[in-house]
N, C-alpha and C. Protein backbone atom coordinates (compact mmCIF):
# COMPACT_ATOMS: atom_id res chain seq x y z
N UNK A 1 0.85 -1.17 0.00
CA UNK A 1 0.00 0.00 0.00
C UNK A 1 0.89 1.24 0.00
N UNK A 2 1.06 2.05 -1.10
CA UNK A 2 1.74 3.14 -1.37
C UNK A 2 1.05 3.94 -0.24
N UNK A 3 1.75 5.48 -0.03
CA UNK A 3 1.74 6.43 0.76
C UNK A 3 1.03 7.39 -0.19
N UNK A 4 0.00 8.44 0.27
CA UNK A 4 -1.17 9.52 -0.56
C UNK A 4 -0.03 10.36 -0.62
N UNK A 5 0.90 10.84 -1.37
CA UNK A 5 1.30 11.92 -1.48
C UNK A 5 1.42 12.61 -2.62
N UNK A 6 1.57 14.05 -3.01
CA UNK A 6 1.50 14.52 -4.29
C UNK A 6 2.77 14.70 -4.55
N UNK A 7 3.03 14.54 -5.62
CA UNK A 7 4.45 14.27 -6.34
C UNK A 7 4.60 15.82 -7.11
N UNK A 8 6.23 16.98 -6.97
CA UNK A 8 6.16 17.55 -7.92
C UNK A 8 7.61 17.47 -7.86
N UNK A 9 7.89 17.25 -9.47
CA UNK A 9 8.74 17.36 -10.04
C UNK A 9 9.73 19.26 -9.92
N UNK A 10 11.15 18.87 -10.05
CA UNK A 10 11.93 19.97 -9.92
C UNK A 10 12.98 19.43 -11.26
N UNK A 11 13.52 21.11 -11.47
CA UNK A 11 14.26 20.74 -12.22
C UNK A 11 15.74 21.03 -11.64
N UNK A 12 16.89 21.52 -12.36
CA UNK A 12 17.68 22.37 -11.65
C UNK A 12 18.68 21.25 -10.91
N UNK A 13 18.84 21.97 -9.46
CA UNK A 13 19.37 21.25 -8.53
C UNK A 13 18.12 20.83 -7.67
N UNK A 14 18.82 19.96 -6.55
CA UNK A 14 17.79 19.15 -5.83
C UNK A 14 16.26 19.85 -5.05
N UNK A 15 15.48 19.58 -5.02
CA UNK A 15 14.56 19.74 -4.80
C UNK A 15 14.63 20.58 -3.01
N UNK A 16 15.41 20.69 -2.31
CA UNK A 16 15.66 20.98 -0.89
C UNK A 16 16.46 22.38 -1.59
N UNK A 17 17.32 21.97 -2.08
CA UNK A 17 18.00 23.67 -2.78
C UNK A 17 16.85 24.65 -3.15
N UNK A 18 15.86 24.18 -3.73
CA UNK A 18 14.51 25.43 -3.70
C UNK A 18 13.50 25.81 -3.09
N UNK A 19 13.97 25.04 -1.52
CA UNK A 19 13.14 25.27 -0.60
C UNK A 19 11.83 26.41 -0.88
N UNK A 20 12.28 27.79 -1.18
CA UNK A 20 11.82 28.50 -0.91
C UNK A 20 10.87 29.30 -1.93
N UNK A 21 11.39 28.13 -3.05
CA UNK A 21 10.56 27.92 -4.02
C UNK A 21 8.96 27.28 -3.73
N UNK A 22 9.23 26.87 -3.11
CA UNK A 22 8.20 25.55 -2.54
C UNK A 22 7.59 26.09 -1.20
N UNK A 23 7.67 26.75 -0.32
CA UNK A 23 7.26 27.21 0.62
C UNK A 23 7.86 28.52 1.50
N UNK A 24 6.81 29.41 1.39
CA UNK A 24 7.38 30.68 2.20
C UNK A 24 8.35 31.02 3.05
N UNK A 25 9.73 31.72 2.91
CA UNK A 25 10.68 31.78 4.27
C UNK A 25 10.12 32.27 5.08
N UNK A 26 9.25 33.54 5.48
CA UNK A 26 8.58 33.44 6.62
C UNK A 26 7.54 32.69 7.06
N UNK A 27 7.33 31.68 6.52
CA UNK A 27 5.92 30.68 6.97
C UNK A 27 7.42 29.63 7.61
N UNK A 28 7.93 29.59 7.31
CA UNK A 28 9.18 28.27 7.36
C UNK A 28 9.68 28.97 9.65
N UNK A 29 10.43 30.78 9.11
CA UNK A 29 10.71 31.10 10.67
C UNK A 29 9.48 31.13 11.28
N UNK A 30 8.17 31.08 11.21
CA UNK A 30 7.04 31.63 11.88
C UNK A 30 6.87 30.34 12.51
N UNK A 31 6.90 28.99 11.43
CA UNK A 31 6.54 27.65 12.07
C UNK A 31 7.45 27.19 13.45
N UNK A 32 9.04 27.72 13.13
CA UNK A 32 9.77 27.02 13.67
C UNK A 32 9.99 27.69 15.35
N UNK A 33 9.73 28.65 15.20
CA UNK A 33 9.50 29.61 16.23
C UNK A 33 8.17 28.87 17.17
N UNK A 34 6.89 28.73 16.81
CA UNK A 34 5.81 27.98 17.77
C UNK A 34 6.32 26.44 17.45
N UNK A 35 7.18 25.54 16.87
CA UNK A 35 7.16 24.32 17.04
C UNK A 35 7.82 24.47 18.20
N UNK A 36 9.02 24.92 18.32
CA UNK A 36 10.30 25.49 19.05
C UNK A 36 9.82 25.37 20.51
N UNK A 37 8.73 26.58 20.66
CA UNK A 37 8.04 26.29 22.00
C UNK A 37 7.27 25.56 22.33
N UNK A 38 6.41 25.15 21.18
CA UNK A 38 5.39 23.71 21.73
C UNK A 38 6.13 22.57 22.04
N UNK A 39 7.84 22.53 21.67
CA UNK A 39 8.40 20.76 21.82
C UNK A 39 8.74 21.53 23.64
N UNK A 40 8.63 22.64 24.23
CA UNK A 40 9.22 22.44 25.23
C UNK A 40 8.12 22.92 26.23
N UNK A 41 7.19 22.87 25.67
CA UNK A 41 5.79 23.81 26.49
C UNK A 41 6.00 22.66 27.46
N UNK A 42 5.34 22.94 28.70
CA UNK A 42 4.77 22.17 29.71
C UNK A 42 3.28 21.52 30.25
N UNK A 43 2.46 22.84 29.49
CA UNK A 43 1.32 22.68 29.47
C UNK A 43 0.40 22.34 28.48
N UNK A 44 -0.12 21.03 28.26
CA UNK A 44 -0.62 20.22 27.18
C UNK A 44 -1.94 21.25 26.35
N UNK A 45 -2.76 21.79 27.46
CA UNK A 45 -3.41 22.32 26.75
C UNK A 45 -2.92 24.13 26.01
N UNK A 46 -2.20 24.48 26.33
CA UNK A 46 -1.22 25.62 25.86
C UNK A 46 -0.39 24.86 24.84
N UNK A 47 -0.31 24.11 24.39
CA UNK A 47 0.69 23.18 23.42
C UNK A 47 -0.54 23.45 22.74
N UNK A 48 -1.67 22.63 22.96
CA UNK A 48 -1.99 22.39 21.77
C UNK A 48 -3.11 23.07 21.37
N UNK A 49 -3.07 24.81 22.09
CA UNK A 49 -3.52 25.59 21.22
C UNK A 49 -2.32 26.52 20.16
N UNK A 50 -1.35 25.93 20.81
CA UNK A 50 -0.22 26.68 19.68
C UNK A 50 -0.05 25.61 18.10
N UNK A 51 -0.41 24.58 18.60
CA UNK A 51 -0.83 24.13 17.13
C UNK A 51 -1.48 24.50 16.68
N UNK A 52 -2.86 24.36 17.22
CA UNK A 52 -4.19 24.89 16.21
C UNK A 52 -3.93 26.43 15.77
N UNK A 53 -3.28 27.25 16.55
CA UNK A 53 -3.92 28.37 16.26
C UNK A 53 -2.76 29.26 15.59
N UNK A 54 -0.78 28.80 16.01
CA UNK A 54 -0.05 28.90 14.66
C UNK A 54 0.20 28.43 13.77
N UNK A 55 -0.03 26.93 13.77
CA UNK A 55 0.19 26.16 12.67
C UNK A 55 -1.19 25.48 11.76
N UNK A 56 -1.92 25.89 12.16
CA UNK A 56 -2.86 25.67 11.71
C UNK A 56 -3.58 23.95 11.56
N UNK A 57 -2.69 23.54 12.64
CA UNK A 57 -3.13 22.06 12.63
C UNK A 57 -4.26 21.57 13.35
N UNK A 58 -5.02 20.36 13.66
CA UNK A 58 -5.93 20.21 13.79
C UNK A 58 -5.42 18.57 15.20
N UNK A 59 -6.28 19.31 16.16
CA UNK A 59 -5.66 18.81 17.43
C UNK A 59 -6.78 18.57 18.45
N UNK A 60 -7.25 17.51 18.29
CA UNK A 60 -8.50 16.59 19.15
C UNK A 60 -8.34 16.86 20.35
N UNK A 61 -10.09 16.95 21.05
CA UNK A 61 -9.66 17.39 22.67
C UNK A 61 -9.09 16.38 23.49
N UNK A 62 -8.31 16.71 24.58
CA UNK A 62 -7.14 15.89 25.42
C UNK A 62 -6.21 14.91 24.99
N UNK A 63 -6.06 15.34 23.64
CA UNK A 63 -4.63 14.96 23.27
C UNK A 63 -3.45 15.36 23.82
N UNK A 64 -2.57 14.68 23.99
CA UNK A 64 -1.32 14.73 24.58
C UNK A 64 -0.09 14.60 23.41
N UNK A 65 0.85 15.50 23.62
CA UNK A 65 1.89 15.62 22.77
C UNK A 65 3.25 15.20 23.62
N UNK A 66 3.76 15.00 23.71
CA UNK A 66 5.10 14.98 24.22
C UNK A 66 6.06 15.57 24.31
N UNK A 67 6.99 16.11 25.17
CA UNK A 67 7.83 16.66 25.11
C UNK A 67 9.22 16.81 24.12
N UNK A 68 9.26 17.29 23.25
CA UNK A 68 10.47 16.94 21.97
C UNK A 68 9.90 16.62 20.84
N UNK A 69 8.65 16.28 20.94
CA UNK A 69 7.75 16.23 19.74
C UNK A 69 8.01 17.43 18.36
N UNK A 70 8.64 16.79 17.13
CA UNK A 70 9.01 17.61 15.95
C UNK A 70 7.94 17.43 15.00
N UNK A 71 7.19 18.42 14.95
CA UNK A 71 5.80 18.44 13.76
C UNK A 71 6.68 18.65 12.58
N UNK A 72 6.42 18.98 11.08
CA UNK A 72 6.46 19.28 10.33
C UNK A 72 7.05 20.90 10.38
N UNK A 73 7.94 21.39 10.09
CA UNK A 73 8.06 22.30 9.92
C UNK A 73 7.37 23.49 8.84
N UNK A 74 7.38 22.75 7.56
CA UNK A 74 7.24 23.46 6.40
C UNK A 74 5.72 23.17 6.27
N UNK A 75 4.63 22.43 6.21
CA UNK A 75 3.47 22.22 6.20
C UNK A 75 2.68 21.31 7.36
N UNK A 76 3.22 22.06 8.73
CA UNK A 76 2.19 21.56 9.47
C UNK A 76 0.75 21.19 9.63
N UNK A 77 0.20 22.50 8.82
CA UNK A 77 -1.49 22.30 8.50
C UNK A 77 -2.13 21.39 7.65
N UNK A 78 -0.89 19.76 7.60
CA UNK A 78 -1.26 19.04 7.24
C UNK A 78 -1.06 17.94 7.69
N UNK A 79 -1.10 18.00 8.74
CA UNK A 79 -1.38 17.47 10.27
C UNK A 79 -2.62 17.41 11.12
N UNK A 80 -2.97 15.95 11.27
CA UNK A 80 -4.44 16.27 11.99
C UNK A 80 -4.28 15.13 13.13
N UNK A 81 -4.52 14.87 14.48
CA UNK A 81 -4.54 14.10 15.28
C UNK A 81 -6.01 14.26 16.29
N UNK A 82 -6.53 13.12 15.96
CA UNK A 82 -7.60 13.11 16.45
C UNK A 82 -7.75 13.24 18.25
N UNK A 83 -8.69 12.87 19.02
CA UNK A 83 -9.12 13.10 20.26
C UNK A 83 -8.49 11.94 21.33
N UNK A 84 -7.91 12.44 22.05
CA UNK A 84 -7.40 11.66 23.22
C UNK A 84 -6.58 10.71 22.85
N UNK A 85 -5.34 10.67 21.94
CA UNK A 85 -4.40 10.62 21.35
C UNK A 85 -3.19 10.58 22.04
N UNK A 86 -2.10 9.88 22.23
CA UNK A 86 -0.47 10.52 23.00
C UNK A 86 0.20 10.16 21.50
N UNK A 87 0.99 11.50 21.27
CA UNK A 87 2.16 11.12 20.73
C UNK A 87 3.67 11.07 22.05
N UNK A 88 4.37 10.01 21.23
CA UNK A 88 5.22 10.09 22.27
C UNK A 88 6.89 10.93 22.49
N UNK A 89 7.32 11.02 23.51
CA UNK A 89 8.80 11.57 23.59
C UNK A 89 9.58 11.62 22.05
N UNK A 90 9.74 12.93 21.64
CA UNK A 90 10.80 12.71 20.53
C UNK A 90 10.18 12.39 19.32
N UNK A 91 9.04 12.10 18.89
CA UNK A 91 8.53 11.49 17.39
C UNK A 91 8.81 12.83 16.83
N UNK A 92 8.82 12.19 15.40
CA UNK A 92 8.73 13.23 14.13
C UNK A 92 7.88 13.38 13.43
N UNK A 93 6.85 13.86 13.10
CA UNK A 93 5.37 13.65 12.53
C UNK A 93 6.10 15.02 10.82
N UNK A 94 6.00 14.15 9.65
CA UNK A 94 6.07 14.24 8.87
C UNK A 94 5.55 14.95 7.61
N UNK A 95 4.78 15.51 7.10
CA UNK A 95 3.86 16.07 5.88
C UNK A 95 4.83 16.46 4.92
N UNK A 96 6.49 16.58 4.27
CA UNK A 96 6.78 16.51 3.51
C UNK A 96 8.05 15.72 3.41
N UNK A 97 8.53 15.34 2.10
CA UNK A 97 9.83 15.41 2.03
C UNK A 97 10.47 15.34 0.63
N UNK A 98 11.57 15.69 0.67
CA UNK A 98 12.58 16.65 -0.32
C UNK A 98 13.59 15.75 -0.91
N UNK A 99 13.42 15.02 -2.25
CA UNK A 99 13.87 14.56 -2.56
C UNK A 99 14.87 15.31 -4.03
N UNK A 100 15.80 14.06 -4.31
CA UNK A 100 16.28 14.76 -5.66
C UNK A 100 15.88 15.61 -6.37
N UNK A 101 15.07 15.00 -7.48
CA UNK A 101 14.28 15.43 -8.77
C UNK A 101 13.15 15.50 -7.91
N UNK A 102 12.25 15.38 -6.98
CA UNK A 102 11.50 16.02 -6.76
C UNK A 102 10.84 16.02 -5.41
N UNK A 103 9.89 16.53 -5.15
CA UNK A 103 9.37 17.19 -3.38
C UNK A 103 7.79 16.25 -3.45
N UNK A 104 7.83 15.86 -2.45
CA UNK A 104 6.08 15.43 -2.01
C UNK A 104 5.68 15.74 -0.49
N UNK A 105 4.62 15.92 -0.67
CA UNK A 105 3.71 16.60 -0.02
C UNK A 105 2.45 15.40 0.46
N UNK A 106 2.16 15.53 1.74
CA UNK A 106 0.72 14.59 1.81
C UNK A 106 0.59 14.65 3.37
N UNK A 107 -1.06 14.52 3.34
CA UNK A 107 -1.75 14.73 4.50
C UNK A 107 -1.63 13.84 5.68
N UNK A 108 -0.71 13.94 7.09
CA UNK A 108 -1.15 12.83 7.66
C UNK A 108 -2.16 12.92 9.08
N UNK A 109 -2.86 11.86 8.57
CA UNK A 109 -4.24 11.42 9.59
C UNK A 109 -4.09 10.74 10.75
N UNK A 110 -3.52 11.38 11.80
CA UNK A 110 -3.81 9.99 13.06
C UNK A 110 -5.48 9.89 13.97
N UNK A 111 -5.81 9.30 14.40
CA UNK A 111 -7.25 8.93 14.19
C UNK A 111 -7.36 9.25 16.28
N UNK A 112 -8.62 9.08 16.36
CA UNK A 112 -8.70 9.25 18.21
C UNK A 112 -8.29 8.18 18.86
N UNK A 113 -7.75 8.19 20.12
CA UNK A 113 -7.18 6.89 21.10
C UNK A 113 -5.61 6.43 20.45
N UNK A 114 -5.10 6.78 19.46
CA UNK A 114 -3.79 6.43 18.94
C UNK A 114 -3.14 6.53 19.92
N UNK A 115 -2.47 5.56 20.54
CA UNK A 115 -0.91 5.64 20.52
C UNK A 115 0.57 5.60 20.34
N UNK A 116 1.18 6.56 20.18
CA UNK A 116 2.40 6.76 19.45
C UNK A 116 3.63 6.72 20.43
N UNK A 117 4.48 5.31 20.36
CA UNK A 117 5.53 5.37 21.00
C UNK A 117 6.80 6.31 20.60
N UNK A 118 7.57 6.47 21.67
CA UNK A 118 8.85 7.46 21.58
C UNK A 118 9.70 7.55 20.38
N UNK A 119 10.02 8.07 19.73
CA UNK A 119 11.29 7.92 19.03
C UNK A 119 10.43 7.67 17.86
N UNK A 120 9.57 8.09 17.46
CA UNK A 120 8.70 7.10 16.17
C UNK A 120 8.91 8.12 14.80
N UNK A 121 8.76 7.67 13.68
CA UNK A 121 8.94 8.70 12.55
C UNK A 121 7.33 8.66 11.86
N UNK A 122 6.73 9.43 11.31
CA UNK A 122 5.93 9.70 10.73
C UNK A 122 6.04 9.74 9.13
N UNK A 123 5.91 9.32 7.98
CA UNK A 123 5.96 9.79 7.24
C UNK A 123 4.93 10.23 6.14
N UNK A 124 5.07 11.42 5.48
CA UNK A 124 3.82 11.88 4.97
C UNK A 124 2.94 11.05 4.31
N UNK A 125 1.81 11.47 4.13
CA UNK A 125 0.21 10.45 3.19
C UNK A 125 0.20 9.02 4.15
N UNK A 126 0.29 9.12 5.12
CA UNK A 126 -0.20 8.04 6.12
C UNK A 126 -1.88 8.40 6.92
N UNK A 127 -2.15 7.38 7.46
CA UNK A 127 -3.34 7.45 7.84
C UNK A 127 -2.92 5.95 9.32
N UNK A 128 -3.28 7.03 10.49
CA UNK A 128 -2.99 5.94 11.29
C UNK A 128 -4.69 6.12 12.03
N UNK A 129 -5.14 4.59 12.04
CA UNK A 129 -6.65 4.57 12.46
C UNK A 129 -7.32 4.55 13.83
N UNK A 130 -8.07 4.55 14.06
CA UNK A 130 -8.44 4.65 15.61
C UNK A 130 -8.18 3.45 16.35
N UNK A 131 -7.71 3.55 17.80
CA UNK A 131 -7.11 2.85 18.42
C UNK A 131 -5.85 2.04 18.37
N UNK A 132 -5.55 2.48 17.39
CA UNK A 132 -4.03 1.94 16.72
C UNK A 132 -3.20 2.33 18.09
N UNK A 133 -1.69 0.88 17.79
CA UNK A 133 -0.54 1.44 18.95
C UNK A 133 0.51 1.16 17.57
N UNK A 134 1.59 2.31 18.24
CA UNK A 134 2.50 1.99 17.43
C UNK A 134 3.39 2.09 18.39
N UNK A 135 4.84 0.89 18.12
CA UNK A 135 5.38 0.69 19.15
C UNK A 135 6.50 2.11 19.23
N UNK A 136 7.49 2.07 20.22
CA UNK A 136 8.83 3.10 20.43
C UNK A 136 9.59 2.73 19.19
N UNK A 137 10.10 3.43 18.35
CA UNK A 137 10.98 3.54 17.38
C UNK A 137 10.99 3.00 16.00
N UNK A 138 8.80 3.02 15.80
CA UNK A 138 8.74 2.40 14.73
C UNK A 138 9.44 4.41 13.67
N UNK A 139 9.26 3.05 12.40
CA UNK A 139 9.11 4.26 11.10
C UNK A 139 7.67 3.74 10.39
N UNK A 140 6.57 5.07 10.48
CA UNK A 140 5.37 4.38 10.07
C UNK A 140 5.72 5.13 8.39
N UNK A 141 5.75 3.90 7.65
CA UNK A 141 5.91 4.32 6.60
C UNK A 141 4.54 3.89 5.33
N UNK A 142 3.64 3.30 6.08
CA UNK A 142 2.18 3.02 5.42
C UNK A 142 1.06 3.19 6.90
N UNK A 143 0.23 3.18 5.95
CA UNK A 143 -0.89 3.70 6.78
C UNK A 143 -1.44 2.47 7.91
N UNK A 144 -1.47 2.73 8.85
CA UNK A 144 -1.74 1.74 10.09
C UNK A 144 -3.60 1.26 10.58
N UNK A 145 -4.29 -0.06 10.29
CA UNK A 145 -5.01 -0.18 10.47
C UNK A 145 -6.25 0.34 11.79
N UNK A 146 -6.88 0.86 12.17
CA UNK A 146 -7.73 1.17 13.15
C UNK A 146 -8.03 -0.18 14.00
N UNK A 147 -7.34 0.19 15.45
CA UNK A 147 -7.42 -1.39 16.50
C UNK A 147 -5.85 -2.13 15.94
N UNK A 148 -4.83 -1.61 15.24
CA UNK A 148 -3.82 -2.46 15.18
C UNK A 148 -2.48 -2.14 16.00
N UNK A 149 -1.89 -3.09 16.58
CA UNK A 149 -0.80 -2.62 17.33
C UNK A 149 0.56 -2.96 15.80
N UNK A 150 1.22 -1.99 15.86
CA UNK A 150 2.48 -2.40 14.74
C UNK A 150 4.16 -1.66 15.51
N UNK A 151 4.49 -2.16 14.88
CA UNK A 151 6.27 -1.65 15.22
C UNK A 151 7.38 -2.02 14.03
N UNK A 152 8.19 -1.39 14.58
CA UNK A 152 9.66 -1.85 13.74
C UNK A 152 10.07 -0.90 12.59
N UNK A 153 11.11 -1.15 12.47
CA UNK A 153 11.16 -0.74 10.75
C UNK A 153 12.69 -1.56 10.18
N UNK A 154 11.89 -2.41 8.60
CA UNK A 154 10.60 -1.27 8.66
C UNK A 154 9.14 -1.89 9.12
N UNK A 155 8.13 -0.97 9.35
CA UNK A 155 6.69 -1.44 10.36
C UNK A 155 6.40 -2.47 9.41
N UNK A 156 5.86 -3.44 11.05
CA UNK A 156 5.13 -4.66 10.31
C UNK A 156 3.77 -4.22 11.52
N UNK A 157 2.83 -5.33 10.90
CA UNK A 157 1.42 -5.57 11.85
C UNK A 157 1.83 -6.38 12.91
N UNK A 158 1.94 -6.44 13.84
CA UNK A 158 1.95 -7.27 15.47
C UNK A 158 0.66 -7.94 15.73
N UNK A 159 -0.21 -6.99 15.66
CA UNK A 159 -1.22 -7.84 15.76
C UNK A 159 -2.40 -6.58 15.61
N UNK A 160 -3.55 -7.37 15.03
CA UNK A 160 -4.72 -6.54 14.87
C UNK A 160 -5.97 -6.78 15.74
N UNK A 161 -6.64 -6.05 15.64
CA UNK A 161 -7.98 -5.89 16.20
C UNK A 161 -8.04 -6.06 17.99
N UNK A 162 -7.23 -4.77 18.26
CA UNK A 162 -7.08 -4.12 19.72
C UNK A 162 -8.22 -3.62 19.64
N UNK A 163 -9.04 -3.17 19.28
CA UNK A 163 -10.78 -2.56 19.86
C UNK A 163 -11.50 -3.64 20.11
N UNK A 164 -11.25 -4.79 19.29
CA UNK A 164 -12.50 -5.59 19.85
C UNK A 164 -12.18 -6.45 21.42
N UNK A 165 -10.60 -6.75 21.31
CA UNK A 165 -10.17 -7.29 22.72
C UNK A 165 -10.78 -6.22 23.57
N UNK A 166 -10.18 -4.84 23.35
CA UNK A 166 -10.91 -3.96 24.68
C UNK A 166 -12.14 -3.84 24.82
N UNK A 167 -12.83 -4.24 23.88
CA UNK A 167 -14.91 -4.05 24.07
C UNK A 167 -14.80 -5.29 25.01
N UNK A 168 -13.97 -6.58 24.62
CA UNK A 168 -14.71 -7.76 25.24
C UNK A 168 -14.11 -7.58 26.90
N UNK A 169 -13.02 -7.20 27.04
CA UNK A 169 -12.39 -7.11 27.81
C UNK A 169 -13.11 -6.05 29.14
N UNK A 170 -13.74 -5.14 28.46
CA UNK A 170 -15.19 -4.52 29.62
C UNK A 170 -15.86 -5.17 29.78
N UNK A 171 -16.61 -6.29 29.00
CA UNK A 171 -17.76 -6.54 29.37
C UNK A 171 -17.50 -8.14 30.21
């Protein structure tokens, strides 16, 4: 299962050499300035109105971010993490990257109840589903089923259908 991302071609030199071709230098210091303080904020809900409201990302109620947490610099507002969510210590949550001949771009979706172990990489046009775990130091490099625990890299499935163990597991 490929990754949703939009593909654009560069010509020239590498696609990172025209950064600024590709995205605003002051949208680039403006981002890095509120990521800057949200990886060291203390207060979850002051974090994560500095997402929503400089970066324009989209941040479910009582989600938890982590401390060292690296969003996207260059297109955060393409970032969405659903409701009651942890990302963990140190992840990198992804929406572009800069290749040779050319740059892609893509939306990533983490869904409500996710959890995201430490050290984890994100990479853009993923879709991680509700109740998903992902272990410490995966690289999610495809989109992660809803109820699946996965790890590694590169990520494999561990095992699926964590929502229905926890329904049976209440009752």
């Amino acid at each position: 299962m490929s990754r949703k991302t939009e593909r654009y071609l560069v010509t020239q030199s590498n696609s990172l050499w025209q950064i600024y071709k590709t995205v605003p230098f002051w949208k680039v210091v403006k981002n890095f300035v509120f990521i800057q303080i949200a990886r060291y904020m203390p207060f979850l809900k002051v974090k994560n109105w500095i997402y929503r409201t400089f970066l324009r990302m989209k941040v479910g109620e009582e989600t938890a971010v982590a401390l060292m947490v690296m969003m996207d610099i260059m297109f955060p507002e393409k970032i969405s993490i659903g409701r009651n969510s942890i990302i963990g210590y140190n992840t990198t949550i992804l929406s572009h990257e800069y290749l040779i001949k050319e740059y892609r771009l893509g939306n990533v979706n983490i869904g409500d109840e996710v959890m995201i172990g430490a050290n984890t990489t994100i990479l853009p046009g993923v879709t991680i589903g509700d109740g998903a775990v992902v272990s410490a130091g995966t690289l999610v490099h495809r989109d992660v089923p809803a109820g699946a625990f996965v790890g590694g890299n590169p990520m494999v499935i561990i095992k699926e259908g964590l929502e229905k163990n926890k329904i049976e597991l209440e009752h």
